[in-house]
C-alpha atoms as a PDB file:
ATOM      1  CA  UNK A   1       0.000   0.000   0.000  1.00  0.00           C
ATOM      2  CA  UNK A   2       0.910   3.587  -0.818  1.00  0.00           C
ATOM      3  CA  UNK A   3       0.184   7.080   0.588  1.00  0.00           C
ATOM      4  CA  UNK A   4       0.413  10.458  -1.557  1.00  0.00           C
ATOM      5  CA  UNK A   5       0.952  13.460  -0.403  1.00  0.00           C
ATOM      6  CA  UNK A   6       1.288  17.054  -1.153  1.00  0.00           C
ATOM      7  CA  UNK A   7       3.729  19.511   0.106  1.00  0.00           C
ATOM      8  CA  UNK A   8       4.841  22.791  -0.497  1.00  0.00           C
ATOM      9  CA  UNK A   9       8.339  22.969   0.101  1.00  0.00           C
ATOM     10  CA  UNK A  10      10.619  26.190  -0.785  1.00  0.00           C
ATOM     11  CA  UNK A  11       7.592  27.548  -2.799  1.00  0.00           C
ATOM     12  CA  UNK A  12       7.683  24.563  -5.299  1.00  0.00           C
ATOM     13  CA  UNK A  13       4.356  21.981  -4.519  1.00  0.00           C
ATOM     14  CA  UNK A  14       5.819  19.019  -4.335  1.00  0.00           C
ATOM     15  CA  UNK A  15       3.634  15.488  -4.849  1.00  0.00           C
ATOM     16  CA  UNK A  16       5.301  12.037  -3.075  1.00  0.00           C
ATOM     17  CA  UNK A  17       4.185   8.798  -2.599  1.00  0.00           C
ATOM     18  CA  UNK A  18       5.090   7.253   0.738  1.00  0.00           C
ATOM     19  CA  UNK A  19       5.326   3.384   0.851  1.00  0.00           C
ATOM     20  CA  UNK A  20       5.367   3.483   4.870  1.00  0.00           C
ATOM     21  CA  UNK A  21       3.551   5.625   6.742  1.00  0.00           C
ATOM     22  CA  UNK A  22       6.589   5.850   9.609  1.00  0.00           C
ATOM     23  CA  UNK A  23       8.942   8.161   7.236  1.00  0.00           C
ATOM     24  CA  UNK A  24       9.393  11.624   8.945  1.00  0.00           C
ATOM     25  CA  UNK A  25       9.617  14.646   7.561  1.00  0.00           C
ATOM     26  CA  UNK A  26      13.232  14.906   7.803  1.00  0.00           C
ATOM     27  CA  UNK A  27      14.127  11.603   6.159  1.00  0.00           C
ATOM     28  CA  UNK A  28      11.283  12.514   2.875  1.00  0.00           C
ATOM     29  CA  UNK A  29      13.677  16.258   2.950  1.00  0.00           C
ATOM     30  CA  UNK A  30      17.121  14.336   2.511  1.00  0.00           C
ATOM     31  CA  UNK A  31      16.304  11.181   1.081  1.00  0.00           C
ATOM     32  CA  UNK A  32      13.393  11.790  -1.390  1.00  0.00           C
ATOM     33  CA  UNK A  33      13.762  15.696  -2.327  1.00  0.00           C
ATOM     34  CA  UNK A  34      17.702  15.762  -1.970  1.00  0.00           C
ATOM     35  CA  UNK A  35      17.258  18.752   0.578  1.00  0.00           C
ATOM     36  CA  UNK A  36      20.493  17.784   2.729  1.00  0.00           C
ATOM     37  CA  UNK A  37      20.733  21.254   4.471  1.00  0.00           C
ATOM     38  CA  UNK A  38      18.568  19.865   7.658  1.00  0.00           C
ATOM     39  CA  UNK A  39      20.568  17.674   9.422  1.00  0.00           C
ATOM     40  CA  UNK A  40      19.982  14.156  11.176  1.00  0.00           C
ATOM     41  CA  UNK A  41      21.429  15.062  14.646  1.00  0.00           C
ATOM     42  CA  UNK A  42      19.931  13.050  17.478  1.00  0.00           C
ATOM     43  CA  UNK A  43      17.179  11.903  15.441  1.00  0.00           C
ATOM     44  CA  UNK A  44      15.132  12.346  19.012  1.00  0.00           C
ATOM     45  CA  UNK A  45      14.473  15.868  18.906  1.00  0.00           C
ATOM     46  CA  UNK A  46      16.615  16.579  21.686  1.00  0.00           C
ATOM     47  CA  UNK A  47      19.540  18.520  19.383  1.00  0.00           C
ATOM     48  CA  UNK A  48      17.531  20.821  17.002  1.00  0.00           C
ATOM     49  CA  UNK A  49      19.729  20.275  13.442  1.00  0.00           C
ATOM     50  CA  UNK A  50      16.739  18.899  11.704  1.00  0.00           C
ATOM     51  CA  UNK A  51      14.541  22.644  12.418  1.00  0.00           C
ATOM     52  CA  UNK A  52      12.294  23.292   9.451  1.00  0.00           C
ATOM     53  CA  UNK A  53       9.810  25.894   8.917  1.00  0.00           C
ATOM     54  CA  UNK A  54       6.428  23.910   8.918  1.00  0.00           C
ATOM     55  CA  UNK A  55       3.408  26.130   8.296  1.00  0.00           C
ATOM     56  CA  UNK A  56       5.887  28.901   9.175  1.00  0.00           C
ATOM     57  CA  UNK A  57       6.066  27.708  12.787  1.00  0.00           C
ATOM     58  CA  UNK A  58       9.552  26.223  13.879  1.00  0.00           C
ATOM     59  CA  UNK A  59       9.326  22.291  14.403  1.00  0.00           C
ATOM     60  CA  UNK A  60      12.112  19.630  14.573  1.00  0.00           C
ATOM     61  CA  UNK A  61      11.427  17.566  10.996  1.00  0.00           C
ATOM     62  CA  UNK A  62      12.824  14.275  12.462  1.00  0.00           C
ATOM     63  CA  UNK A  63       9.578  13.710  14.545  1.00  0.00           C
ATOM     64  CA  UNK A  64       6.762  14.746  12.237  1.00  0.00           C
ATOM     65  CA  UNK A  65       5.380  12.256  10.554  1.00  0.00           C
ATOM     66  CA  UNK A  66       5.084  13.380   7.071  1.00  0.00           C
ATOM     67  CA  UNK A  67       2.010  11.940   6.437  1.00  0.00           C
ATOM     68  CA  UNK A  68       0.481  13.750   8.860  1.00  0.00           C
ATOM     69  CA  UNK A  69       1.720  17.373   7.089  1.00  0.00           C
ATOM     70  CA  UNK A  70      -0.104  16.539   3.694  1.00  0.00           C
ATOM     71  CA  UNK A  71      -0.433  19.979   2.169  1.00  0.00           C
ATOM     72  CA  UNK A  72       1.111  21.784   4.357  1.00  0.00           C
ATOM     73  CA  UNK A  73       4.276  24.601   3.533  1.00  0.00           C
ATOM     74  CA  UNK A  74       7.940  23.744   4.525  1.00  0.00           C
ATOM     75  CA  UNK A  75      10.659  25.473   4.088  1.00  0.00           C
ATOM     76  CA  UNK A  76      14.300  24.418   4.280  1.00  0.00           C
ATOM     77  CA  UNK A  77      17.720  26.301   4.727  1.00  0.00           C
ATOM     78  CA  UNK A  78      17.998  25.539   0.425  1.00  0.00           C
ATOM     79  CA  UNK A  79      14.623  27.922   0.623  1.00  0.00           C
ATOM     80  CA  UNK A  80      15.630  31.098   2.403  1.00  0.00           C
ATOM     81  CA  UNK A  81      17.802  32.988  -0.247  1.00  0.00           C
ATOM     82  CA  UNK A  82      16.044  34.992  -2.504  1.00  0.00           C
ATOM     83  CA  UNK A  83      17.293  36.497  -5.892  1.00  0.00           C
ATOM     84  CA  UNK A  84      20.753  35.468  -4.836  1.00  0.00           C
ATOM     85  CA  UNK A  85      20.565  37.453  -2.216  1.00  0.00           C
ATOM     86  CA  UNK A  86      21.060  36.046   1.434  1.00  0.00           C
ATOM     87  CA  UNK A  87      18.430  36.055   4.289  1.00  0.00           C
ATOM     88  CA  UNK A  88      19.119  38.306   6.674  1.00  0.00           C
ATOM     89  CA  UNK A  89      19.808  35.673   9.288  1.00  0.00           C
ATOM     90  CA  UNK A  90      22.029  33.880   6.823  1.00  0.00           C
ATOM     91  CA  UNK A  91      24.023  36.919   6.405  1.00  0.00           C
ATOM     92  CA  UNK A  92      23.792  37.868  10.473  1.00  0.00           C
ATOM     93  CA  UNK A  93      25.182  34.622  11.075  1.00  0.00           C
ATOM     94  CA  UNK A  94      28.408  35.312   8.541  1.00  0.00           C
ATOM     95  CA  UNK A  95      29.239  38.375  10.388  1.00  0.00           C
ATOM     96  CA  UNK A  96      29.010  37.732  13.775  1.00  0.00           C
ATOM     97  CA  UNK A  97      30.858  34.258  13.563  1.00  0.00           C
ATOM     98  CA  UNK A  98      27.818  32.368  14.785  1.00  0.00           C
ATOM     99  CA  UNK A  99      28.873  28.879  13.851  1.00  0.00           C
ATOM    100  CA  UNK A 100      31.898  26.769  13.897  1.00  0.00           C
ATOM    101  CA  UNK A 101      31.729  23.434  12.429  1.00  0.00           C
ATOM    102  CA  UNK A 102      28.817  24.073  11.090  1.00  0.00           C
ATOM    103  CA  UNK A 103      26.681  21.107  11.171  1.00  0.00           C
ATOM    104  CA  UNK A 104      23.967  22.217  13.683  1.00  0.00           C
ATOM    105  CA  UNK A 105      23.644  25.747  11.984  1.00  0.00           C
ATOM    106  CA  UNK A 106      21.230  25.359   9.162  1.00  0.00           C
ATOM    107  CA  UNK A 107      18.686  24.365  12.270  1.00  0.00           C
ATOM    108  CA  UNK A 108      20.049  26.676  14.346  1.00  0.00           C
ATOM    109  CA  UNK A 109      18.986  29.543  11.161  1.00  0.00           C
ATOM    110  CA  UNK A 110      15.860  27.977  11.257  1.00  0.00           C
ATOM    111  CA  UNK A 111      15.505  28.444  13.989  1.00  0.00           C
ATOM    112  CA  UNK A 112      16.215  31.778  14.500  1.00  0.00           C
ATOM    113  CA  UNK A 113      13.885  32.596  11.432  1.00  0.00           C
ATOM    114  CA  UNK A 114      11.131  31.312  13.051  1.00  0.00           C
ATOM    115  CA  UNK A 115      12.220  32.706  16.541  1.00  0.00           C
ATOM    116  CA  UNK A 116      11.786  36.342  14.821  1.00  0.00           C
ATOM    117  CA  UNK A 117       8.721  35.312  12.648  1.00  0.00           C
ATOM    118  CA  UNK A 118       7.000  34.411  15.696  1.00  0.00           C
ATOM    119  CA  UNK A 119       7.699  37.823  17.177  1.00  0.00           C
ATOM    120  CA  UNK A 120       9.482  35.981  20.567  1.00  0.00           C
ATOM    121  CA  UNK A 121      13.049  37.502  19.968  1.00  0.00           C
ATOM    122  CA  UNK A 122      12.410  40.695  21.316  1.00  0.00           C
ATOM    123  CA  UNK A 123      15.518  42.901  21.963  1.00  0.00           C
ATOM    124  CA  UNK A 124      17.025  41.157  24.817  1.00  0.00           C
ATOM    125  CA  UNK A 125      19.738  38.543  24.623  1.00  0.00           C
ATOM    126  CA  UNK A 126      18.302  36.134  27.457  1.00  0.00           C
ATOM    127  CA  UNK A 127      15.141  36.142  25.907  1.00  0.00           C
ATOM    128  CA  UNK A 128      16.981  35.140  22.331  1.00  0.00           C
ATOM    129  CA  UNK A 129      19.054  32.202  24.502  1.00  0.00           C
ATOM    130  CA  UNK A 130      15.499  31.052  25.954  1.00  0.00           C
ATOM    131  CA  UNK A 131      13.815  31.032  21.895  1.00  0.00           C
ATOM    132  CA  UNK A 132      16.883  28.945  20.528  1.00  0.00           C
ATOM    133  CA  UNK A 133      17.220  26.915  23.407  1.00  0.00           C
ATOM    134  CA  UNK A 134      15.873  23.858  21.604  1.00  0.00           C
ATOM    135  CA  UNK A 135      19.124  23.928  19.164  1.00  0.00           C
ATOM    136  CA  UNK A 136      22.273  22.561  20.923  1.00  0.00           C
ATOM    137  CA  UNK A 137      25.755  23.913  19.287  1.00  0.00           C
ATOM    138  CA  UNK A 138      28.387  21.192  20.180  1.00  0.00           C
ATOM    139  CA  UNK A 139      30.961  24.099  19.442  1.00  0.00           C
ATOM    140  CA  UNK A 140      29.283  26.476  21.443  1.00  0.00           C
ATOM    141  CA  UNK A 141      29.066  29.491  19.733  1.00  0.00           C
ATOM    142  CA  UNK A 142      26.115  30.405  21.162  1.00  0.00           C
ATOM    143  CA  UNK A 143      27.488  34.416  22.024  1.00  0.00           C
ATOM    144  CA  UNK A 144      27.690  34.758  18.236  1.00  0.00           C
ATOM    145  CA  UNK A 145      24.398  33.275  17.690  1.00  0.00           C
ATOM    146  CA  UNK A 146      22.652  35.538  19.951  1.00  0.00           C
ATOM    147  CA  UNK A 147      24.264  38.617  18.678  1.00  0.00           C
ATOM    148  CA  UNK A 148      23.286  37.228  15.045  1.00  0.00           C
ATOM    149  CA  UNK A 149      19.568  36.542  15.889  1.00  0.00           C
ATOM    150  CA  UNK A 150      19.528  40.354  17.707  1.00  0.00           C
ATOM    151  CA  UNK A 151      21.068  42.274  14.506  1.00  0.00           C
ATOM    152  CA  UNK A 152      19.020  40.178  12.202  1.00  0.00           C
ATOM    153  CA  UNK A 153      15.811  40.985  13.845  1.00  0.00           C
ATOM    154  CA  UNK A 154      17.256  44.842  14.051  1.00  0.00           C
ATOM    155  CA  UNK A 155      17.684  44.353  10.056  1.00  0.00           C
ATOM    156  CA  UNK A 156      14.778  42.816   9.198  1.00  0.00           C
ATOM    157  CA  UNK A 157      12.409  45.923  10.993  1.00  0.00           C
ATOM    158  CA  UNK A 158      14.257  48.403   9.046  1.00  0.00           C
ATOM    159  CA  UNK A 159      14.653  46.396   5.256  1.00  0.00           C
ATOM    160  CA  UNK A 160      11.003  45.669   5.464  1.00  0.00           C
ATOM    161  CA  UNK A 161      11.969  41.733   4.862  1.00  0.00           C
ATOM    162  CA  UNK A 162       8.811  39.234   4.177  1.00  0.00           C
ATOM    163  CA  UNK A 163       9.533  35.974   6.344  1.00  0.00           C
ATOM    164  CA  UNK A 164      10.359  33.138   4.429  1.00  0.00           C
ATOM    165  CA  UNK A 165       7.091  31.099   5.449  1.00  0.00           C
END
């Protein structure tokens, strides 16, 4: 037995047939679509690296069911750039040195897009560390992450950016 389903993901609807109902999100992103940005960290949702914009709120793709998102809108790290041009975050997150090796920060991105989207960042750095708290960095460069979520927030007021989602 199959399952179809529709998603929009990254603008583009997107139509996949699912031989077992058990494959999350994250595992139809990577291993169906070729959408490798979100990463397969704990695979628990304890680490974060698999965030995903779902419906434009922030959810950790390895433990939604994807079968139970028919129709809905995702976007990936692969969907944030526009015209060539980086998201603010993106760019935030090049200047202020907000990631080391690298693996946990398209999550931690996505994170911080939805963080702002959702109108929690506010202008205070605890209340940024409390928003992102669900995305571990085994490097910890959490100070730079911070400071990139608070001057992309700052950016995104005065460009006039539309949110990804």
């Amino acid at each position: 037995m199959s399952w179809s389903i529709t998603l929009t993901v990254n603008g583009e609807p997107r139509r996949v047939e699912l031989d077992d109902p058990r494959v999350t999100l994250l595992d139809l992103l990577r291993e169906r679509l070729d959408l490798t940005g979100s990463k397969k960290g704990c695979d628990r949702g304890q680490c974060g690296a698999c965030t995903v914009l779902l419906d434009g709120r922030r959810v950790n793709s390895c433990l939604a069911l994807a079968i139970s998102h028919d129709g809905a809108e995702v976007v990936t790290i692969e969907g944030l750039a526009r015209d060539g041009a980086l998201h603010p975050v993106q760019a935030a997150f090049i200047e202020h040195d907000a990631f080391q090796c690298g693996y946990c920060t398209p999550g931690q991105i996505m994170s911080a897009v939805g963080l702002i989207g959702e109108g929690q960042a506010g202008d205070d750095p605890e209340r940024v560390r409390e928003g992102m708290s669900g995305n571990l960095c085994r490097c910890a460069a959490y100070k730079g992450i911070t400071e990139a979520v608070l001057e992309a927030q700052r950016r995104m007021g005065q460009d006039g950016w539309e949110e990804a989602a």
